[in-house]
C-alpha atoms as a PDB file:
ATOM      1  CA  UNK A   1      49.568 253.377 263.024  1.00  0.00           C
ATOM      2  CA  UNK A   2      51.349 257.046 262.416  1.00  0.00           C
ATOM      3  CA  UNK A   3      51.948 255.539 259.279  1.00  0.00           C
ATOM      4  CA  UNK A   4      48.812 255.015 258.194  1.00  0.00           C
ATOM      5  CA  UNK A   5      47.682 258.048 259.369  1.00  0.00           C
ATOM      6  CA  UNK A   6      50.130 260.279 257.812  1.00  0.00           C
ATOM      7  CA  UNK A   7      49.577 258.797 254.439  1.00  0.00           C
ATOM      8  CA  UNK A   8      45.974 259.025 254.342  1.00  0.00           C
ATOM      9  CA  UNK A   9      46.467 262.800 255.471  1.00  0.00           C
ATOM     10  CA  UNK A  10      49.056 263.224 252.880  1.00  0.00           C
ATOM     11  CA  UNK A  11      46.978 261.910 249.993  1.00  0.00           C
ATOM     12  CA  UNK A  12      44.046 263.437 250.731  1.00  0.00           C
ATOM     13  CA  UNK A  13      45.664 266.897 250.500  1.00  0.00           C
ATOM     14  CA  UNK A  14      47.390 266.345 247.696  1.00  0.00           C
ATOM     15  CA  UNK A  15      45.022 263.979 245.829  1.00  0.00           C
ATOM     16  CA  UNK A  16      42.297 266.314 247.115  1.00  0.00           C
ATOM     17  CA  UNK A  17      43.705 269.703 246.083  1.00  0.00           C
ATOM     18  CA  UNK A  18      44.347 268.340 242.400  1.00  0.00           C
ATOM     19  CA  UNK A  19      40.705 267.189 242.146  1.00  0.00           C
ATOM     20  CA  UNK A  20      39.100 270.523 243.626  1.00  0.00           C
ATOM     21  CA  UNK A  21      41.456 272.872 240.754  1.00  0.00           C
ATOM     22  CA  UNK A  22      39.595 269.997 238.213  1.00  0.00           C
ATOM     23  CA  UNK A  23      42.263 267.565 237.365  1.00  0.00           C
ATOM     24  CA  UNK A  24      41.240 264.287 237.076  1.00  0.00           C
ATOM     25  CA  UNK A  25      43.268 261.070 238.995  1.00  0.00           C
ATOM     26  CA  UNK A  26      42.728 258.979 236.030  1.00  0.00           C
ATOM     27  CA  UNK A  27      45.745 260.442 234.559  1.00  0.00           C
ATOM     28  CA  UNK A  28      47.996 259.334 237.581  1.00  0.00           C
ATOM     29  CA  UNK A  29      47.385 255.536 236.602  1.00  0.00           C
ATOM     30  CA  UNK A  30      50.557 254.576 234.859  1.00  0.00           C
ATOM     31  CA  UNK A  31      51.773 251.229 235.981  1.00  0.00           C
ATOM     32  CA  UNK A  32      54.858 250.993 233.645  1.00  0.00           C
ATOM     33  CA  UNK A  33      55.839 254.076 235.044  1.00  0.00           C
ATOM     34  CA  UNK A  34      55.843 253.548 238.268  1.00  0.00           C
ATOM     35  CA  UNK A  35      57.409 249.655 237.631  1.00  0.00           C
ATOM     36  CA  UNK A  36      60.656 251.962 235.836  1.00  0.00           C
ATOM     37  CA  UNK A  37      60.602 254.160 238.870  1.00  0.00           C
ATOM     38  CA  UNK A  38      60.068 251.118 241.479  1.00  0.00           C
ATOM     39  CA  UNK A  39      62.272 248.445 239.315  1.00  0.00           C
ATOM     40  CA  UNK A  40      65.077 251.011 238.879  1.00  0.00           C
ATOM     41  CA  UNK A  41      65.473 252.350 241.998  1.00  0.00           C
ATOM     42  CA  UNK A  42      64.924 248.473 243.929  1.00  0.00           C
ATOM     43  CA  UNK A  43      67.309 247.282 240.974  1.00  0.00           C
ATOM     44  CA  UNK A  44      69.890 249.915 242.498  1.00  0.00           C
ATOM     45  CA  UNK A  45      69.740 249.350 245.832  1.00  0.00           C
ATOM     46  CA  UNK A  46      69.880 245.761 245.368  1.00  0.00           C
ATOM     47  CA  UNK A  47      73.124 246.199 243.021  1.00  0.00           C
ATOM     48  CA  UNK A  48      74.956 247.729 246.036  1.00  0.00           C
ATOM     49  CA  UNK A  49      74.020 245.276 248.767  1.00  0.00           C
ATOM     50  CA  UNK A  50      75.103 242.702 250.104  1.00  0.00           C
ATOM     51  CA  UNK A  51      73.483 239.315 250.958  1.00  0.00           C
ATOM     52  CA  UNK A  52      73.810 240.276 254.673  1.00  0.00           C
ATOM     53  CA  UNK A  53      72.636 243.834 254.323  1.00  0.00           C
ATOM     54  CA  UNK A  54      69.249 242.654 252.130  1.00  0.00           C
ATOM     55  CA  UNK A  55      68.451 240.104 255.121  1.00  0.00           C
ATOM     56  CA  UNK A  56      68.633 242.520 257.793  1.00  0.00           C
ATOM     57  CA  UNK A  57      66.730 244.907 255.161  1.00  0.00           C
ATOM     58  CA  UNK A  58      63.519 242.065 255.018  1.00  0.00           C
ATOM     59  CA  UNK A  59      63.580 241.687 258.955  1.00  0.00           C
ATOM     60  CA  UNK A  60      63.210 244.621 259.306  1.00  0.00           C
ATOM     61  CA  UNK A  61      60.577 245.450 256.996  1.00  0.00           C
ATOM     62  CA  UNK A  62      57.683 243.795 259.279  1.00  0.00           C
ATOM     63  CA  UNK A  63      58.678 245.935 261.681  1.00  0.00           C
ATOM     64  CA  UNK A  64      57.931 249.414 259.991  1.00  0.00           C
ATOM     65  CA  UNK A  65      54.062 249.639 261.021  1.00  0.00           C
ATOM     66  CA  UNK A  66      54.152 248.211 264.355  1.00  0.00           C
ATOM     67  CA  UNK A  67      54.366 249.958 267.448  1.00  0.00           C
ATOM     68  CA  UNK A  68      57.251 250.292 269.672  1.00  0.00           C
ATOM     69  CA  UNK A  69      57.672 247.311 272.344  1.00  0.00           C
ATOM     70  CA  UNK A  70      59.888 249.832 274.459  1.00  0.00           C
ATOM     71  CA  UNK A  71      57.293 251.682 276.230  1.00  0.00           C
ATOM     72  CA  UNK A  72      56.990 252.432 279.932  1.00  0.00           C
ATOM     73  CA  UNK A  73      55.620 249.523 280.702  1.00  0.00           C
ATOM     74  CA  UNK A  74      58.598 247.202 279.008  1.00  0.00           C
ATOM     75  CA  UNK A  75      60.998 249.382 280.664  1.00  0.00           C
ATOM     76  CA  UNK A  76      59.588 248.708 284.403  1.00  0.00           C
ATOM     77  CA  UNK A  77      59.975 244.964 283.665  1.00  0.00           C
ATOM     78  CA  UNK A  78      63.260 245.186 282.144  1.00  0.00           C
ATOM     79  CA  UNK A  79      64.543 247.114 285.662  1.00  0.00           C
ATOM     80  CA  UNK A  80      62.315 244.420 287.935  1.00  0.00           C
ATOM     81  CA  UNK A  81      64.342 241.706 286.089  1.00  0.00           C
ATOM     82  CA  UNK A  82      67.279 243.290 286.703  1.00  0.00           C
ATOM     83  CA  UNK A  83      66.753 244.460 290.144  1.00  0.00           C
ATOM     84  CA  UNK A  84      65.845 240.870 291.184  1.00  0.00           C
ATOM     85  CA  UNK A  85      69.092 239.031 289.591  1.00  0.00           C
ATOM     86  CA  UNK A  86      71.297 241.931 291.241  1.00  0.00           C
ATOM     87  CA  UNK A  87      69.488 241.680 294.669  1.00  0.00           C
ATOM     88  CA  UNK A  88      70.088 237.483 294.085  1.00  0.00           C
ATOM     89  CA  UNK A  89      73.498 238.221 293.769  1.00  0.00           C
ATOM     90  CA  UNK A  90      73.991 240.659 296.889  1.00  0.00           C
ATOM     91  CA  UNK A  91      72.077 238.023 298.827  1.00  0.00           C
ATOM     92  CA  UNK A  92      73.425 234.896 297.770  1.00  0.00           C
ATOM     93  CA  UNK A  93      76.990 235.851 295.993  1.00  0.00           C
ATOM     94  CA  UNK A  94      77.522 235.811 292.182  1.00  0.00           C
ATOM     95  CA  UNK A  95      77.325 231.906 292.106  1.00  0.00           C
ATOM     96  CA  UNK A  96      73.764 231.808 292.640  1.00  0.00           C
ATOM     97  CA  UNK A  97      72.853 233.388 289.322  1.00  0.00           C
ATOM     98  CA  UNK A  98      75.327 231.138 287.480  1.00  0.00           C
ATOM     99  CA  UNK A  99      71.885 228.559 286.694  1.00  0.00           C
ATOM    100  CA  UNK A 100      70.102 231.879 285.572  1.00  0.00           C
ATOM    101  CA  UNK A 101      72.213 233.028 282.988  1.00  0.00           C
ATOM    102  CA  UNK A 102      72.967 229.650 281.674  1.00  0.00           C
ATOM    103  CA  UNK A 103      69.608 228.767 280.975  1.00  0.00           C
ATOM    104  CA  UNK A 104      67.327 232.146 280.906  1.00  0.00           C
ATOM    105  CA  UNK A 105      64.426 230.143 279.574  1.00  0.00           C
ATOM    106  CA  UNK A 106      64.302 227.830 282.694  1.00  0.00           C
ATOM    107  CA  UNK A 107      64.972 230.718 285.127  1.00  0.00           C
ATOM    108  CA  UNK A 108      62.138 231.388 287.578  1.00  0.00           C
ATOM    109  CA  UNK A 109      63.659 235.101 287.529  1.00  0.00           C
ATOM    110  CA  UNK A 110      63.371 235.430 283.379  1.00  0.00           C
ATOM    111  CA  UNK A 111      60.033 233.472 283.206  1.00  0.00           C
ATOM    112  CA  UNK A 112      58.512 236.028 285.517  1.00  0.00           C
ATOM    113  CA  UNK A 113      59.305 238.613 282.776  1.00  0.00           C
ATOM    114  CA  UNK A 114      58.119 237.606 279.073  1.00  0.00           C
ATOM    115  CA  UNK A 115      58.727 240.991 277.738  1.00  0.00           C
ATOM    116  CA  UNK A 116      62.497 240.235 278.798  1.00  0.00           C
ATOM    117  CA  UNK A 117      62.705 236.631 277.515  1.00  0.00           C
ATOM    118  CA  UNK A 118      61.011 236.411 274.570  1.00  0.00           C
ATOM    119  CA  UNK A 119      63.589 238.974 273.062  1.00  0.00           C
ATOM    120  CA  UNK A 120      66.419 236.949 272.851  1.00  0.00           C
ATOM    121  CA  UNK A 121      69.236 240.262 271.772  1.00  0.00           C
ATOM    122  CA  UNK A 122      68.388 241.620 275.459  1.00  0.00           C
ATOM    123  CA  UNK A 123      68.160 238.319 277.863  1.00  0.00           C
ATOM    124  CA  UNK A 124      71.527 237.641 275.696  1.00  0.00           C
ATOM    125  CA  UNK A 125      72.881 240.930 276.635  1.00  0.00           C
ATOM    126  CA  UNK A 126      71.931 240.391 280.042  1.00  0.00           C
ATOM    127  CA  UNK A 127      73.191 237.020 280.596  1.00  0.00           C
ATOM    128  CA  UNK A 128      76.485 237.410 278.437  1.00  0.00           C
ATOM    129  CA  UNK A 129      77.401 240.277 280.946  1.00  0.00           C
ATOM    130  CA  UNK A 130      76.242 238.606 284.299  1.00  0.00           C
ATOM    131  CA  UNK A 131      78.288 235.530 283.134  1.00  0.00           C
ATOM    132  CA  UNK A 132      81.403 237.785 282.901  1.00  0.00           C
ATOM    133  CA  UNK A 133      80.726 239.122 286.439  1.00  0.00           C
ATOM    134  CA  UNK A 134      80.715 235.540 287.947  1.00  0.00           C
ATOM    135  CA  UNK A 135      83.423 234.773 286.216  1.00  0.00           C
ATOM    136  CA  UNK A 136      85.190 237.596 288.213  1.00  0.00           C
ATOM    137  CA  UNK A 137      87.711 238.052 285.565  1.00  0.00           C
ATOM    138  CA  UNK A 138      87.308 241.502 284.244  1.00  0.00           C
ATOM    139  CA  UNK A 139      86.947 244.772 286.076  1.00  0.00           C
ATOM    140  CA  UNK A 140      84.043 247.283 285.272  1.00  0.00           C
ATOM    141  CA  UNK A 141      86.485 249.024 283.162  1.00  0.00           C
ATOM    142  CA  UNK A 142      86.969 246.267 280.864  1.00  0.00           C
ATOM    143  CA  UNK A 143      83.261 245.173 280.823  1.00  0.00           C
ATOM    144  CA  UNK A 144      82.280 248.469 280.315  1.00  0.00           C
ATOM    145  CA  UNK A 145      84.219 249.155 277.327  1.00  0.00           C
ATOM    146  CA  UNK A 146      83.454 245.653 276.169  1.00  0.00           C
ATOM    147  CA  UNK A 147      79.715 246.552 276.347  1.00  0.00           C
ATOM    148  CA  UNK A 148      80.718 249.517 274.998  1.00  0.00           C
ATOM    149  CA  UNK A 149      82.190 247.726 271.707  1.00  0.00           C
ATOM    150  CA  UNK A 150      78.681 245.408 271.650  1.00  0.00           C
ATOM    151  CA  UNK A 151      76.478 248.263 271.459  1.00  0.00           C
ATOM    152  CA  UNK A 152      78.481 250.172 268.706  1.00  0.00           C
ATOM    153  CA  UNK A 153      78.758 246.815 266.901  1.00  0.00           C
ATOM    154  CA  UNK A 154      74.629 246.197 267.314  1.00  0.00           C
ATOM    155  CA  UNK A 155      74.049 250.063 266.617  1.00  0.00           C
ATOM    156  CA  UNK A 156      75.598 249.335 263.515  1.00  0.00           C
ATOM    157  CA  UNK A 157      74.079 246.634 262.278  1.00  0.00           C
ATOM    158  CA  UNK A 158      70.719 248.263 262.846  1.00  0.00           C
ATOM    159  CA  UNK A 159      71.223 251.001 260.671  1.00  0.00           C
ATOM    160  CA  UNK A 160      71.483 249.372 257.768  1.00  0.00           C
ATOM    161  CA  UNK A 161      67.935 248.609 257.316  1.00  0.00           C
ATOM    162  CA  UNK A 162      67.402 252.370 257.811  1.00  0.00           C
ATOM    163  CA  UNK A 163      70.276 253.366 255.647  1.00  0.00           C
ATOM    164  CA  UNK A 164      69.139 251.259 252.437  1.00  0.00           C
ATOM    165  CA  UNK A 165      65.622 252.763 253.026  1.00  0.00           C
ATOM    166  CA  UNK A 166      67.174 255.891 252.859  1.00  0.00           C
ATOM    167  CA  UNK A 167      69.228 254.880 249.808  1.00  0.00           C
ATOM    168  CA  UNK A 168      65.885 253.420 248.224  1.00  0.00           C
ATOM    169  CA  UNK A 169      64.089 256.818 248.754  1.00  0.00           C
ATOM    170  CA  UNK A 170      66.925 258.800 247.272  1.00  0.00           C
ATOM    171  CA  UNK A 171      66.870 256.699 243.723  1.00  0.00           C
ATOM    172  CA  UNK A 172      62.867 256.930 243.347  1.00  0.00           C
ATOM    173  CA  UNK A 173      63.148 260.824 242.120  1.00  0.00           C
ATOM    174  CA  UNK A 174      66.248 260.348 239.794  1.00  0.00           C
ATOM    175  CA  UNK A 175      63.968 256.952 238.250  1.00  0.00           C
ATOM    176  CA  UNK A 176      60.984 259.138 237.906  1.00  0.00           C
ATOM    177  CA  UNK A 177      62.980 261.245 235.137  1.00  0.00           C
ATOM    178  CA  UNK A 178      63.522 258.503 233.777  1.00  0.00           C
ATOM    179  CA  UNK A 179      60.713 257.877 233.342  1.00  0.00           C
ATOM    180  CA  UNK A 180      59.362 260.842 232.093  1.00  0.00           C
ATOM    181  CA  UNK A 181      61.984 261.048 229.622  1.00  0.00           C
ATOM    182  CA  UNK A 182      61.576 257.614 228.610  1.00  0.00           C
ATOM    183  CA  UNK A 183      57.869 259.040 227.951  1.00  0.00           C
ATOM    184  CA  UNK A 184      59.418 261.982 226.189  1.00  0.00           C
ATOM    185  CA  UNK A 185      60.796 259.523 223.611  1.00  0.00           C
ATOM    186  CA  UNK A 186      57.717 258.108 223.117  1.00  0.00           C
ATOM    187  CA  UNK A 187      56.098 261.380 222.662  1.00  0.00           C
ATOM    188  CA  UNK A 188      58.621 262.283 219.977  1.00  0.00           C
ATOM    189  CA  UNK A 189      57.959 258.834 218.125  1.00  0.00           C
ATOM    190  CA  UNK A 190      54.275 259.841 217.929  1.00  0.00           C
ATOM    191  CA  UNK A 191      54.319 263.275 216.442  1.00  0.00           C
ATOM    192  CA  UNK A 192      52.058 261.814 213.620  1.00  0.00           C
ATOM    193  CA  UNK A 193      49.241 261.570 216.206  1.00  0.00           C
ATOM    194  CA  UNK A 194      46.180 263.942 216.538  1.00  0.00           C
ATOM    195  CA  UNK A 195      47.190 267.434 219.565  1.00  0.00           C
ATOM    196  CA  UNK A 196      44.400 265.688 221.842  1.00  0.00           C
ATOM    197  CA  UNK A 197      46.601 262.467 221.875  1.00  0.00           C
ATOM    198  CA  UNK A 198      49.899 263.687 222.114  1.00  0.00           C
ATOM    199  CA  UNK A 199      48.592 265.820 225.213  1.00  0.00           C
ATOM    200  CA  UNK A 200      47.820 262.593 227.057  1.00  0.00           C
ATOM    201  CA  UNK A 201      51.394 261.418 226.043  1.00  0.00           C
ATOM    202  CA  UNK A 202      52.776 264.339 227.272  1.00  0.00           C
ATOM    203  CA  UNK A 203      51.021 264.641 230.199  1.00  0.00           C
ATOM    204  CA  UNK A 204      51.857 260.874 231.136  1.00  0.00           C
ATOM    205  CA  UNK A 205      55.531 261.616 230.543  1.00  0.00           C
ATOM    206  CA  UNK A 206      55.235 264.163 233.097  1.00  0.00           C
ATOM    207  CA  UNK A 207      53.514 262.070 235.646  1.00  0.00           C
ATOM    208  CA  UNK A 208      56.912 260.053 236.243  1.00  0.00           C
ATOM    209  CA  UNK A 209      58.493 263.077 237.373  1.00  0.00           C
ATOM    210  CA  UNK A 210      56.003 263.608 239.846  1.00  0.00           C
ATOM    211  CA  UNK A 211      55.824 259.970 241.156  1.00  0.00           C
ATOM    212  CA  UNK A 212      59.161 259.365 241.563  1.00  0.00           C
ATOM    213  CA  UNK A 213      59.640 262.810 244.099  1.00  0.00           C
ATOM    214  CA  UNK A 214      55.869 262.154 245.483  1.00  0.00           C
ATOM    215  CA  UNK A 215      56.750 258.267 246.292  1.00  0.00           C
ATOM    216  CA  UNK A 216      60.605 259.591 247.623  1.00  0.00           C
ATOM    217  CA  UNK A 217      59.677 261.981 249.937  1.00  0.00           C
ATOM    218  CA  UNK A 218      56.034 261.182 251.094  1.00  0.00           C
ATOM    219  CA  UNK A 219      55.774 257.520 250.933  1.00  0.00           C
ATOM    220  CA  UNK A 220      59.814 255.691 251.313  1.00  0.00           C
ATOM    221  CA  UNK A 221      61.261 258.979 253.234  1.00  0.00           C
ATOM    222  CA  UNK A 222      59.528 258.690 256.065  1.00  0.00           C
ATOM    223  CA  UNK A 223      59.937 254.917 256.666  1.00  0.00           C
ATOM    224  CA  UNK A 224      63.540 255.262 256.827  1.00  0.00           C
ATOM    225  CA  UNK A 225      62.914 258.118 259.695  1.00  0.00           C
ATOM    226  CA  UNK A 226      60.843 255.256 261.771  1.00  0.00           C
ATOM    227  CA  UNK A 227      63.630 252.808 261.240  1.00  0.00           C
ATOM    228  CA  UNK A 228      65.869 255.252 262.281  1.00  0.00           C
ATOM    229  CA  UNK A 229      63.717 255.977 265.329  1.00  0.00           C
ATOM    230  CA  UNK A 230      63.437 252.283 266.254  1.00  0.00           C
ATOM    231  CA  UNK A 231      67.337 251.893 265.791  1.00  0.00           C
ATOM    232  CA  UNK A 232      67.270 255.184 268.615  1.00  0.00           C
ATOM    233  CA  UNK A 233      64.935 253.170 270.972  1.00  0.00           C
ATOM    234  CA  UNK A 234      67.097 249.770 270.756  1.00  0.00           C
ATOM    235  CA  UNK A 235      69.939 251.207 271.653  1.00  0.00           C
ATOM    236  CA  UNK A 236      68.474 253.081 274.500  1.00  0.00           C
ATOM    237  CA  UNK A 237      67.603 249.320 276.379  1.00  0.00           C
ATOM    238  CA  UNK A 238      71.298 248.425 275.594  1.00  0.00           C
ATOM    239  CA  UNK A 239      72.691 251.695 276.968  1.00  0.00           C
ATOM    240  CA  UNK A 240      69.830 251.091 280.396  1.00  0.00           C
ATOM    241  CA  UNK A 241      71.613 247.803 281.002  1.00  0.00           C
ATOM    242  CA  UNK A 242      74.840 248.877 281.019  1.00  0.00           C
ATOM    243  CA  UNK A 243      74.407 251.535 283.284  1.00  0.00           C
ATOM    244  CA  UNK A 244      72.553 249.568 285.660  1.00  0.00           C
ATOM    245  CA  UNK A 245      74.959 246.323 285.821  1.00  0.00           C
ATOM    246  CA  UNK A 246      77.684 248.617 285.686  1.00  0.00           C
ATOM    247  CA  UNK A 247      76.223 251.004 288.685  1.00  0.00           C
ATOM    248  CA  UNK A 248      76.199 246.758 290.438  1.00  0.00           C
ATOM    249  CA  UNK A 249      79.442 245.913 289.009  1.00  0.00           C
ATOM    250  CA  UNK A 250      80.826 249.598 290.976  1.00  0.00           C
ATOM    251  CA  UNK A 251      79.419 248.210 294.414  1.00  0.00           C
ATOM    252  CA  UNK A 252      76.274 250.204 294.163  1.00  0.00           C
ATOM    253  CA  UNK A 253      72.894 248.503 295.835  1.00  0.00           C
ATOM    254  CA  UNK A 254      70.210 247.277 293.523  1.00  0.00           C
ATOM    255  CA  UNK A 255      67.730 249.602 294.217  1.00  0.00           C
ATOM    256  CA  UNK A 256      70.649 252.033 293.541  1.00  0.00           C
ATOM    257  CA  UNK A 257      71.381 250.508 290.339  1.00  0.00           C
ATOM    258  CA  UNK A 258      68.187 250.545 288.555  1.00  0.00           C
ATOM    259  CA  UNK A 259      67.867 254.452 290.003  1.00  0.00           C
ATOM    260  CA  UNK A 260      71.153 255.176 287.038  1.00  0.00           C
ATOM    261  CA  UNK A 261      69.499 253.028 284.512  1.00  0.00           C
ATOM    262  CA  UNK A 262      66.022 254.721 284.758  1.00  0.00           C
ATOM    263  CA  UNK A 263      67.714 258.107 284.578  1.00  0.00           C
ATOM    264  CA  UNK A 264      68.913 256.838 281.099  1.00  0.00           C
ATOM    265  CA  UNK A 265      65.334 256.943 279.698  1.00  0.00           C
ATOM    266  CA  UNK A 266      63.446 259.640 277.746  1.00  0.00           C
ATOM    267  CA  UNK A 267      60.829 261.103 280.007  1.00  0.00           C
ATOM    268  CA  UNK A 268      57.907 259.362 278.051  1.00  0.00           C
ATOM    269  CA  UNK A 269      58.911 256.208 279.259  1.00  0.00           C
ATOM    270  CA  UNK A 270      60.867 256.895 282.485  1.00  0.00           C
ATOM    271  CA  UNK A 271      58.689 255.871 285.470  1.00  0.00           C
ATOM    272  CA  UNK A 272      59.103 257.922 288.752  1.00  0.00           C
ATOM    273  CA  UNK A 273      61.058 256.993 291.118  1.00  0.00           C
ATOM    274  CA  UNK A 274      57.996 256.202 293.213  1.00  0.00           C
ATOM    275  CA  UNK A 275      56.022 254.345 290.789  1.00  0.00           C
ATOM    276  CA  UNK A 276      59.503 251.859 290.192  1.00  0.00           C
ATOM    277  CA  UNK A 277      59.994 251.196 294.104  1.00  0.00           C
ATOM    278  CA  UNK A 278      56.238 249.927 294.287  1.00  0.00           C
ATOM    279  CA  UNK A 279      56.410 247.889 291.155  1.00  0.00           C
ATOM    280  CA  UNK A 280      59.697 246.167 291.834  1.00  0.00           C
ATOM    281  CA  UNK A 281      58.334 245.229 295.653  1.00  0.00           C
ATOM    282  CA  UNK A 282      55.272 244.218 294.136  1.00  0.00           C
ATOM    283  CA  UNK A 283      57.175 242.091 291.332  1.00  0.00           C
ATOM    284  CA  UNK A 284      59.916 240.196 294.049  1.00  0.00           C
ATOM    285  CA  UNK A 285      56.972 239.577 296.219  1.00  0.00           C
ATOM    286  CA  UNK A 286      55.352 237.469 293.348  1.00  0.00           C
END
C-alpha cells in the first residue's frame, strides 16, 4: 500500500511541477525509449543470473505490494505455539512431541495456529529443531550454532531477490543514456529537417536520460529497500525461535522462554509482557 502511495505522491510532484512551469506530458511518451532503457537494463541483469537466482527473483516479486504477515498479532501466535509444545514437553518429556513434529499438519498444537502452519520455512524450522532435542543428541551449543548456520544460509538466500532489484535499478540510468544518445544519432541523421522538428528530436533524445534516473531511483530503488525490509523481518521470526527453544533447550520454563524470544522483537510488534501471559492462557485453554 506504501507503494502505491509513494508513487502517486511522487508523480504528482514531479508530473505536476512540469505541467504548472507549461511543459506538456505528451513529450514523455516514448515507448522505444523506455523498451532500450527497460530491455537493456532486464537484458543485464538477466545476463548475470543464474537460473536459481531469477526463481527466487519471480517469488519474490508478488510479494513487493503486500503487507507484512509479521505483525503483532503473528508474533503472539508464533510464541502461543511455542509456549504450548515447550510446556508439552516439560509435562510429558520430549517423547510426547515426537507425533507433533513429525506430522505438523495433523498436530492438534500446529492446527490451532494457521499463521504458524501454513508457512511451511517456520513450522520446518520449528520442527527440524524440536526433532533434534528429542533426539537428545546435541547440546544447545551445537544446536545453537547449527541454527545459527540455517539462518545465515536462509538470510542469504533472501537477499538475492533484493540484491538483483538493486542491480536492476542501478542499470536503468546508465540505459537511459543510451538512449538518449541513441536519439542523438538520430538527431544527427536528420539535420535536413525543418528547427521545429529537430527540437522534438532533440527533446525526445533527452527524455531517455531522464527516464532511465526517474524509473532508477523513484520507481525500482525503492522496491529493492522493501525487499530488503522484508528480508529484515524474516529473519527476525528465525532469530525469535532460536532464542526461545534455546532459552528451553538451557532448562529455562516456558513461560520463561517465550519472555527471551519476545524481547527479540522491535517494539511495534512486541506485545507486553501482560498482554502475552493472557493470550497464551487464553490460547492452552482452547
Amino acid at each position: 500500500m506504501f507503494v502505491i502511495i509513494g508513487y502517486i505522491f511522487m508523480c504528482v510532484c514531479i508530473l505536476g511541477a512540469y505541467v504548472w512551469h507549461g511543459g506538456h506530458l505528451a513529450v514523455f511518451w516514448q515507448p522505444s525509449e523506455i523498451i532500450i532503457i527497460f530491455g537493456g537494463a532486464i537484458g543485464g541483469m538477466i545476463a548475470g543470473a543464474s537460473p536459481k537466482s531469477l526463481k527466487l527473483f519471480g517469488k519474490a516479486l508478488p510479494t513487493i505490494f503486500k503487507g507484512s504477515a509479521f505483525n503483532k498479532t503473528f508474533y503472539m501466535d508464533l510464541f502461543a505455539c511455542l509456549f504450548e509444545l515447550l510446556a508439552k514437553v516439560r509435562k510429558e518429556g520430549l517423547m510426547s512431541i515426537e507425533g507433533d513434529v513429525e506430522d505438523p499438519h495433523a498436530s492438534p498444537i500446529f492446527s490451532k495456529y494457521p499463521k504458524i502452519s501454513h508457512d511451511h520455512h517456520i513450522t520446518d524450522f520449528i520442527c527440524d529443531y524440536l526433532r533434534l532435542m528429542v533426539g537428545g543428541n546435541l547440546n544447545a551449543f551445537e544446536i545453537e550454532n547449527l541454527m545459527d548456520i540455517e539462518i545465515e544460509a536462509h538470510h542469504n538466500e533472501a537477499h538475492v531477490a533484493a540484491g538483483m532489484m538493486a542491480k536492476l535499478g542501478d542499470g536503468l540510468p546508465a540505459f537511459g543514456i543510451v538512449a538518449a544518445v541513441m536519439g542523438v544519432v538520430h538527431v544527427m541523421g536528420s539535420l535536413h529537417l525543418p528547427p521545429s522538428e529537430l527540437g522534438k528530436l532533440i527533446g525526445a533524445a533527452l527524455v531517455g536520460t531522464f527516464m532511465g534516473i526517474w524509473l532508477a531511483y523513484g520507481f525500482v530503488g525503492p522496491l529493492a529497500n522493501v525487499l530488503e525490509t522484508k528480508m529484515a523481518e524474516g529473519h527476525q521470526v528465525f532469530l525469535t525461535i532460536k532464542v526461545t527453544l534455546i532459552a528451553s533447550l538451557n532448562g529455562y520454563a516456558p513461560q520463561v522462554a517465550v519472555e527471551f524470544g519476545r524481547k527479540v522483537l522491535d517494539s511495534s510488534e512486541r506485545p507486553s509482557f501482560k498482554e502475552l501471559e493472557e493470550f497464551v492462557k487464553n490460547a492452552k485453554g482452547k
